[in-house]
Protein backbone atom coordinates (compact mmCIF):
# COMPACT_ATOMS: atom_id res chain seq x y z
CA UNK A 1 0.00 0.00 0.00
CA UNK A 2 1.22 3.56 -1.16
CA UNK A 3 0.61 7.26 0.00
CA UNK A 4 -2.10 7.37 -3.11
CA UNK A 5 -4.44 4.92 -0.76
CA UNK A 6 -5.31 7.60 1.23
CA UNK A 7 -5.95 10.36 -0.82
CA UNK A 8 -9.88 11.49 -0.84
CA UNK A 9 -12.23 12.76 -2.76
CA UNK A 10 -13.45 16.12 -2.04
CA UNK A 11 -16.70 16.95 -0.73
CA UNK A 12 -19.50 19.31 0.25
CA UNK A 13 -18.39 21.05 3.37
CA UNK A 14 -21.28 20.58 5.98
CA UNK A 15 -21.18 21.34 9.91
CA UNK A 16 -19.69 18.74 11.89
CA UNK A 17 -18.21 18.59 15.46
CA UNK A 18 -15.65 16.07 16.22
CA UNK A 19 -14.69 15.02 20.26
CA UNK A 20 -12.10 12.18 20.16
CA UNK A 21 -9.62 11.56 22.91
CA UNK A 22 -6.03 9.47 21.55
CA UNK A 23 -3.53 8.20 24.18
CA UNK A 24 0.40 8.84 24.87
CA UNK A 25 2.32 5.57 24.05
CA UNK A 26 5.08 4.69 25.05
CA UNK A 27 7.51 2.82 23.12
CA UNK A 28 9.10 0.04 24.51
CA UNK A 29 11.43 -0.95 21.13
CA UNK A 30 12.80 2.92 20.62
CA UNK A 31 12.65 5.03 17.01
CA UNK A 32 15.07 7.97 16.79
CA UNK A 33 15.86 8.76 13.61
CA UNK A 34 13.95 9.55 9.95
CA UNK A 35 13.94 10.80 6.62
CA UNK A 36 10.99 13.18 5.48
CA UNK A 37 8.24 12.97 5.39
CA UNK A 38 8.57 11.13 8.87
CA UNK A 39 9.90 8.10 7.84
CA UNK A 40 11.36 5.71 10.63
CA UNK A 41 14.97 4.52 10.10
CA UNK A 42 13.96 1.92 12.19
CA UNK A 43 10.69 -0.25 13.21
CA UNK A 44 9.37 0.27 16.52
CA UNK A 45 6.89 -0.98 19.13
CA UNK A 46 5.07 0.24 22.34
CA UNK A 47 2.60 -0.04 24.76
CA UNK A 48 -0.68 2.47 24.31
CA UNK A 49 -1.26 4.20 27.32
CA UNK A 50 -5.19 4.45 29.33
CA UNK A 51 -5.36 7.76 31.31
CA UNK A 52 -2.55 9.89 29.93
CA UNK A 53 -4.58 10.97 27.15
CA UNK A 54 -5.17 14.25 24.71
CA UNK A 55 -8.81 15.04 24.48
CA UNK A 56 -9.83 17.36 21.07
CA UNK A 57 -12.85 19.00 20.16
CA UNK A 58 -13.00 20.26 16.47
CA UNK A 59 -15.49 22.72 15.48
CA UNK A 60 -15.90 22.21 11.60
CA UNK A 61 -17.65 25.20 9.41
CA UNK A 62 -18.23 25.63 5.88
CA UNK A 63 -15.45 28.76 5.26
CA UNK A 64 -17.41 31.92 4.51
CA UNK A 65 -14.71 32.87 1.89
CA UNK A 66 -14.03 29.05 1.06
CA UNK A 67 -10.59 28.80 2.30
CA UNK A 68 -9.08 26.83 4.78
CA UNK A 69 -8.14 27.86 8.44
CA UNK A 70 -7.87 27.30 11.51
CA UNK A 71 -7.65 28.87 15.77
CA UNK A 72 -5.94 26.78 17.93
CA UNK A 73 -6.94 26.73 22.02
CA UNK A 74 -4.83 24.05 24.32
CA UNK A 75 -6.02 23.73 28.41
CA UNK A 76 -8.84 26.60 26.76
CA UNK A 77 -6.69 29.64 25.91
CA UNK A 78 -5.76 30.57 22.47
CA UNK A 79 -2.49 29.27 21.84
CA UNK A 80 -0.95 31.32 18.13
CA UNK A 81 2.68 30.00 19.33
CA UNK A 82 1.71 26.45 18.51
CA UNK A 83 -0.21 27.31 14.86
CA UNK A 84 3.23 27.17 12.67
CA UNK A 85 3.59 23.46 13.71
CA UNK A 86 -0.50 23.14 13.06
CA UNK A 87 0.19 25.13 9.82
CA UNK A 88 3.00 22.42 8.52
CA UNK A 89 0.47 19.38 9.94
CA UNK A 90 -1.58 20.48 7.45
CA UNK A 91 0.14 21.45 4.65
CA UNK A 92 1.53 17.90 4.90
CA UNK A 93 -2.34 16.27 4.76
CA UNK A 94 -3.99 18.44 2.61
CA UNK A 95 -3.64 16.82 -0.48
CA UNK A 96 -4.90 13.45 1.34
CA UNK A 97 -8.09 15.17 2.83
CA UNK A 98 -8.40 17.98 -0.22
CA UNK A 99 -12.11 18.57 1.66
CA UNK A 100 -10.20 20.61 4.12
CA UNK A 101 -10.00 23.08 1.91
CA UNK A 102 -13.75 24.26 2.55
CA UNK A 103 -13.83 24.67 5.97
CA UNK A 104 -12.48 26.90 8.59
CA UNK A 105 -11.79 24.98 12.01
CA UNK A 106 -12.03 25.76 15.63
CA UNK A 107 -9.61 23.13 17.32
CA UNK A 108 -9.74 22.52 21.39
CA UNK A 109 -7.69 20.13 23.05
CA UNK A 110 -6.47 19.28 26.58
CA UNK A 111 -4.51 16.89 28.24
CA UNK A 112 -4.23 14.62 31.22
CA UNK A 113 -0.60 14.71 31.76
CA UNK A 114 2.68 17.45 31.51
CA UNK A 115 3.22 18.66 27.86
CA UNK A 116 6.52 18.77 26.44
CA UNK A 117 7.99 16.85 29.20
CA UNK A 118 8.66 13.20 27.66
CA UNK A 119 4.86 11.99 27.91
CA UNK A 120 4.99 11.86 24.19
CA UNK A 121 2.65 15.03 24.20
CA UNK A 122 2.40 15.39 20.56
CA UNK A 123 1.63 12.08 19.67
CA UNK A 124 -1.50 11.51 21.95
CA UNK A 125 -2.46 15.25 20.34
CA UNK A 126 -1.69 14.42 16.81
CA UNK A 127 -3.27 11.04 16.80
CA UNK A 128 -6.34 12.82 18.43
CA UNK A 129 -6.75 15.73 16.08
CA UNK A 130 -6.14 12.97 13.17
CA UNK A 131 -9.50 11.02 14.39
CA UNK A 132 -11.51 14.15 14.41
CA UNK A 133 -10.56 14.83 10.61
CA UNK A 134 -11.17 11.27 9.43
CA UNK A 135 -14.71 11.43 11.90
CA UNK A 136 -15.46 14.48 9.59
CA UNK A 137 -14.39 12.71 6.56
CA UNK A 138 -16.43 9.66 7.65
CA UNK A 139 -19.37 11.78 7.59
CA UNK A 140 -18.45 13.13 3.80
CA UNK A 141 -17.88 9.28 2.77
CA UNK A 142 -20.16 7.34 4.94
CA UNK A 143 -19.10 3.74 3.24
CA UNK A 144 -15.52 3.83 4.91
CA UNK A 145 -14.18 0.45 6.44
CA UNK A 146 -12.90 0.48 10.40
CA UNK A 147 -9.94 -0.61 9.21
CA UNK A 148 -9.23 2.28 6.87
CA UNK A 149 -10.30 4.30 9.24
CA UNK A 150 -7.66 3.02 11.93
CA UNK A 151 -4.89 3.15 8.93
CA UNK A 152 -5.53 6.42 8.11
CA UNK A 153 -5.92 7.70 11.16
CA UNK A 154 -2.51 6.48 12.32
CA UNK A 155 -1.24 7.31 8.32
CA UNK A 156 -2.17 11.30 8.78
CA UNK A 157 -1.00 11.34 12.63
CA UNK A 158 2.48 10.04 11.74
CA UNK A 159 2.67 13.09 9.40
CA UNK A 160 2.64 15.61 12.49
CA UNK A 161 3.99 13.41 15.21
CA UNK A 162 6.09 10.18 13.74
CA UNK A 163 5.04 8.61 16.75
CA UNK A 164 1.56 9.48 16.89
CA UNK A 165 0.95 6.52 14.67
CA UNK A 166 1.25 4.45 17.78
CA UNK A 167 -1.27 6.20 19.30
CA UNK A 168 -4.64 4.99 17.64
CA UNK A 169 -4.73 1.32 18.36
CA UNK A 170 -3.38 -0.78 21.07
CA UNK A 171 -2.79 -2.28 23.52
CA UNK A 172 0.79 -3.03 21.72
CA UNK A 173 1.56 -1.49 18.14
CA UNK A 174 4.16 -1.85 15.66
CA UNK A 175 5.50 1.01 13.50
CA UNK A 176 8.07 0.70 10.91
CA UNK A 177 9.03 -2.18 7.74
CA UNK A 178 10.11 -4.81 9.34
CA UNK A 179 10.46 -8.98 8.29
CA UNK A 180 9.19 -10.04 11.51
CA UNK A 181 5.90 -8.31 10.89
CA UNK A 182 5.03 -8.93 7.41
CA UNK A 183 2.22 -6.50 7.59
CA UNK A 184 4.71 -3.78 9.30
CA UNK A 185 4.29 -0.51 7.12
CA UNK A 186 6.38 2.81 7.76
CA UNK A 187 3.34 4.54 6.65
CA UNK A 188 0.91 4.04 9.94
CA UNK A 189 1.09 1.83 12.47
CA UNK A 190 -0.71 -1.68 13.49
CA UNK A 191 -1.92 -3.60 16.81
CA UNK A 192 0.92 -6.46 17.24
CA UNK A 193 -2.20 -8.84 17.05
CA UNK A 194 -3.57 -11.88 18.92
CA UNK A 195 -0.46 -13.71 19.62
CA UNK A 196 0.41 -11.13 22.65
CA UNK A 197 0.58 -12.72 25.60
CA UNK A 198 -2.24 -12.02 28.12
CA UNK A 199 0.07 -10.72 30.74
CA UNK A 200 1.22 -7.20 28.57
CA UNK A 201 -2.77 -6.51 27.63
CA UNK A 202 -3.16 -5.16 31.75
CA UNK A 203 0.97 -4.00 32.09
CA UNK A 204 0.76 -1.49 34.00
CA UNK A 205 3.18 1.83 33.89
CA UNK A 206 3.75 4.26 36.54
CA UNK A 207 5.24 8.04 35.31
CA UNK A 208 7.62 9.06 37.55
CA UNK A 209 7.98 13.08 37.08
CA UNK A 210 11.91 13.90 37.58
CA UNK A 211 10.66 17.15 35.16
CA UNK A 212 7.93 18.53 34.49
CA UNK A 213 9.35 21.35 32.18
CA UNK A 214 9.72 21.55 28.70
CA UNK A 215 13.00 19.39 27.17
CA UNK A 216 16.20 21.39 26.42
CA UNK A 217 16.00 19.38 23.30
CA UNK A 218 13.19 18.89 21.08
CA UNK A 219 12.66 15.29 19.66
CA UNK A 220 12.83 16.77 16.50
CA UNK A 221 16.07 18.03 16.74
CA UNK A 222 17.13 14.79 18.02
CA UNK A 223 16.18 13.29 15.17
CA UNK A 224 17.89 15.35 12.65
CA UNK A 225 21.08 14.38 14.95
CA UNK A 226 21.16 11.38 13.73
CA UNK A 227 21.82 12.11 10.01
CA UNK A 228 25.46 12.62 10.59
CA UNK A 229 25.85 10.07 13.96
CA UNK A 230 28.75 8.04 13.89
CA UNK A 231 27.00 5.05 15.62
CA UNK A 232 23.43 5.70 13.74
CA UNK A 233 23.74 2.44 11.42
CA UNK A 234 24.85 0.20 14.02
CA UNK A 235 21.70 1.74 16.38
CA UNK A 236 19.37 0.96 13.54
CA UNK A 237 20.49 -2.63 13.32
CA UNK A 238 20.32 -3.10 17.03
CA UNK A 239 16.71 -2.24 16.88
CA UNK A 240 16.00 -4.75 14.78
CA UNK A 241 17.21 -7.15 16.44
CA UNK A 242 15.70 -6.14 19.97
CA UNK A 243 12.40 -6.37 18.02
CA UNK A 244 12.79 -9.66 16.73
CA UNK A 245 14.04 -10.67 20.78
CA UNK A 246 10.91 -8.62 22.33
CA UNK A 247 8.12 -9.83 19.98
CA UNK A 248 9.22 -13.58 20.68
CA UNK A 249 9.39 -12.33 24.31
CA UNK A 250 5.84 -10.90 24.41
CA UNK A 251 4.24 -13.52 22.37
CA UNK A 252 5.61 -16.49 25.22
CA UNK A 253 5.45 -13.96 28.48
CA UNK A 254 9.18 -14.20 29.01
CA UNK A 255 9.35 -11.38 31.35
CA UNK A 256 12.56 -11.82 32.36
CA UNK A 257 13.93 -10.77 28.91
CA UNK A 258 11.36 -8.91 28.85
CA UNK A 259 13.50 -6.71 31.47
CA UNK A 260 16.56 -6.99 29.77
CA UNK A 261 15.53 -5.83 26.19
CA UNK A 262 13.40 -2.92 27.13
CA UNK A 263 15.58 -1.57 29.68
CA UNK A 264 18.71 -1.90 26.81
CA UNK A 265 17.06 -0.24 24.61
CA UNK A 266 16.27 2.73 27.08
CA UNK A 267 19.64 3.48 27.22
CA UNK A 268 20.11 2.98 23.58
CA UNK A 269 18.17 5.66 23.52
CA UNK A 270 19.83 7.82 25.37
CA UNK A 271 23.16 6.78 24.61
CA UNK A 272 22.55 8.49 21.44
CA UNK A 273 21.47 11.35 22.95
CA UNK A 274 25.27 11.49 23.91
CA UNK A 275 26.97 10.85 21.64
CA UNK A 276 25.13 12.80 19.24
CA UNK A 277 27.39 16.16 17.80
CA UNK A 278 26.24 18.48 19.47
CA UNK A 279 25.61 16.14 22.27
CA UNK A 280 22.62 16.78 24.30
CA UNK A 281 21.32 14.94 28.13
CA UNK A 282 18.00 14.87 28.81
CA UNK A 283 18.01 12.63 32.16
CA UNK A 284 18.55 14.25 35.47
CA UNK A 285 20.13 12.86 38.54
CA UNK A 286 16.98 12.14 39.63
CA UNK A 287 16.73 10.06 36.71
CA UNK A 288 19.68 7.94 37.32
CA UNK A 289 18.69 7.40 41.15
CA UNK A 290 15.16 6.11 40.61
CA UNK A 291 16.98 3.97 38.03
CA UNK A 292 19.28 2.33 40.61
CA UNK A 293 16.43 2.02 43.02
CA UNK A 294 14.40 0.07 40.55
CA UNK A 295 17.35 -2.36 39.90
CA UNK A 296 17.58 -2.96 43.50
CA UNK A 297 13.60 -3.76 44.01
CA UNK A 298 13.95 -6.27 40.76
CA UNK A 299 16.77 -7.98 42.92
CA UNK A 300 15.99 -8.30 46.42
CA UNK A 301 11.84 -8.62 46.34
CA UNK A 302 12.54 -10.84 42.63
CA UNK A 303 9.65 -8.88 41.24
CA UNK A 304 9.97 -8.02 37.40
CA UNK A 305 9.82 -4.34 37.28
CA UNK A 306 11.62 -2.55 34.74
CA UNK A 307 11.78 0.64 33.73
CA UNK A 308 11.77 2.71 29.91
CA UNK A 309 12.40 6.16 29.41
CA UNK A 310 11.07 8.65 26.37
CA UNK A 311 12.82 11.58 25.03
CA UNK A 312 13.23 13.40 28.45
CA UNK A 313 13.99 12.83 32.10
CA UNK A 314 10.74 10.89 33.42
CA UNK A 315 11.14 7.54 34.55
CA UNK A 316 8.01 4.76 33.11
CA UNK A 317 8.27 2.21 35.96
CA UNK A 318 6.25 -0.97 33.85
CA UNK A 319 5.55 -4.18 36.02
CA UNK A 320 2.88 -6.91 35.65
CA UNK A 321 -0.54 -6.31 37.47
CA UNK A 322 -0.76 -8.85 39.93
CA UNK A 323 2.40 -7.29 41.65
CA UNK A 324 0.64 -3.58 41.39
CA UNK A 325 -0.21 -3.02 45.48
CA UNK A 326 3.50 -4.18 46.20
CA UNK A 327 4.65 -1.25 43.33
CA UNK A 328 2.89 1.65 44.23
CA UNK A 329 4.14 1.08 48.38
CA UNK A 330 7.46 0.70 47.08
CA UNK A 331 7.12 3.92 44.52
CA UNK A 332 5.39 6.02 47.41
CA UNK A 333 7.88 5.08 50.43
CA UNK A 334 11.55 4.89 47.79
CA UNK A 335 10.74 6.50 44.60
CA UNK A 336 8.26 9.75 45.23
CA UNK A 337 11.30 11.62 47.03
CA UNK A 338 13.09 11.89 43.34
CA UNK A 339 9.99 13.15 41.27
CA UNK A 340 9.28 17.11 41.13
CA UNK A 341 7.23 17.76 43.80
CA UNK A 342 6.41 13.89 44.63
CA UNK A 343 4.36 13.48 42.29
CA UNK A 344 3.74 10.74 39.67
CA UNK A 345 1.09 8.95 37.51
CA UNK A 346 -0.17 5.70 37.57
CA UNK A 347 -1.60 4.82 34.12
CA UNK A 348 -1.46 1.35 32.49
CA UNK A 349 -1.65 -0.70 28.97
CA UNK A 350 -4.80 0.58 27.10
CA UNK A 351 -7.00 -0.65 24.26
CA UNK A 352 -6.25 2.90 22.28
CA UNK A 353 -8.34 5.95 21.09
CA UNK A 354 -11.90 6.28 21.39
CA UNK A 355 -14.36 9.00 20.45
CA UNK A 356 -15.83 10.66 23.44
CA UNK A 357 -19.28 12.15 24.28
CA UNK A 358 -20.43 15.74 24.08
CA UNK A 359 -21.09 17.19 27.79
């Protein structure tokens, strides 16, 4: 399947209000690095989130002087600083939803968790402003399959957010061309299927906050770091074959490997970070302690927490639900004293986006 798939017809503007809600993922096999237009240089995998979600309202009107734009309000106040990013979104799309061009847009959205602070903000608010165009388009072209929808979806998200492909479906999607998954695209994202073992569909994952602030680095400039990295083939490779070891690992419920391949590539990820020219670090010391305290839990009470991290400084503490009472006393009485003001989220695997109801 090609980029052509998903180009629409266009259609009769009409009124229309979309409410959809999309979820943060976070990815436990780790992509850093693409060519345009936000192409992985490497497959990936993650776990959708439940709680930490983006909710967006879209106001859709027929354009009094038929052409296309938009106002942009995040947590309710206009927000003009985040419209050139909007503005490239959609210059990216438009010639896959040429009905767009009709309409002028009134676009609210909110979230459950820190922006900008390695949640993978911009994915769970791509993916959801990408389900309230195809809901629009939908109503335009009534016949559309679920599954095109999903595809889409994840297809027009990737082009804002590469990782806001992984944010439509879950509880566990893939991203990226890979032999292992034969039906692996780099063009939107799919649910790793019915082979997953039971145990990951209720994994839970507890955000510890080392930093709430916005990252010294964007992930976008990380990304275009890795164009001249001196270690960027050999990182692309390695992913590979940590997705090969972790989809074996998740289809038997190995979750002692498990451990071992998500927490490698964690530092993988940052590693790069590092050794990247100009290097940049996005952990904190807090970081590294809760990191050490984890390690020490896993050995001494044998339970099979591990932890991931995203682009940024929070700690994702994942561990299996039947050891969730014996996490959250150890997070509360060891771990709390590291995060920004003690505080943390406790969120776990979810089933993906889902379109909300007006209040």
């Amino acid at each position: 399947m090609d980029e052509n798939h998903f180009i629409a017809k266009k259609g009769t503007p009409i009124p229309f209000t979309a409410f959809w809600e999309a979820p943060s993922n976070i990815a436990l096999i780790k992509y850093w690095g693409k060519t345009a237009p936000q192409i992985p240089k490497n497959p990936s995998l993650s776990f959708t989130l439940s709680s930490s979600v983006s909710q967006t309202e879209v106001f859709f009107q027929p354009s009094k002087l038929g052409k296309f734009d938009f106002t942009f309000y995040f947590e309710g106040i206009p927000k003009p600083d985040f419209k050139p990013k909007l503005q490239t979104f959609f210059k990216r799309i438009e010639s896959y939803i040429p009905w767009i061009h009709g309409f002028e847009l009134i676009i609210k959205s909110k979230n459950t968790f820190p922006h900008s602070s390695g949640i993978a903000s911009s994915a769970s608010a791509m993916a959801a402003l990408a389900l309230c165009l195809m809901d629009m388009e939908t109503q335009l072209f009534p016949s559309m399959e679920t599954d095109f929808f999903h595809q889409k979806a994840s297809f027009l998200a990737r082009l804002g957010s590469g990782s806001a492909a992984r944010s439509i479906q879950g509880p566990v999607t893939v991203w990226g061309e890979n032999k292992i998954f034969s039906k692996a695209s780099n063009l939107y994202a799919l649910p790793f299927g019915e082979e997953l073992h039971p145990v990951f569909s209720t994994y839970q994952d507890a955000i510890l906050l080392v930093d709430k602030g916005t990252k010294a680095v964007s992930s976008s400039q990380g990304h275009d770091l890795m164009h001249q990295h001196p270690f960027a083939s050999q990182r692309f490779s390695q992913a590979v074959t940590n997705l090969e070891a972790l989809t074996s690992t998740m289809k038997a419920g190995d979750l002692d490997t498990f451990v071992d391949v998500v927490e490698l590539e964690a530092l993988s990820l940052h590693a790069m970070m590092l050794t990247s020219n100009p290097y940049f670090i996005l952990i904190k010391p807090n970081t590294l302690a809760i990191i050490e305290k984890i390690r020490e839990f896993r050995v001494s009470q044998k339970v099979p927490i591990c932890f991931t991290l995203d682009a940024g400084a929070n700690v994702h503490l994942l561990y299996p639900l039947e050891f969730k009472a014996q996490v959250n006393t150890f997070i509360e009485e060891e771990l709390a004293v590291f995060c920004e003001k003690g505080q943390y989220l406790l969120d776990q695997v979810g089933e993906g986006a889902k379109k909300c109801n007006f209040v």
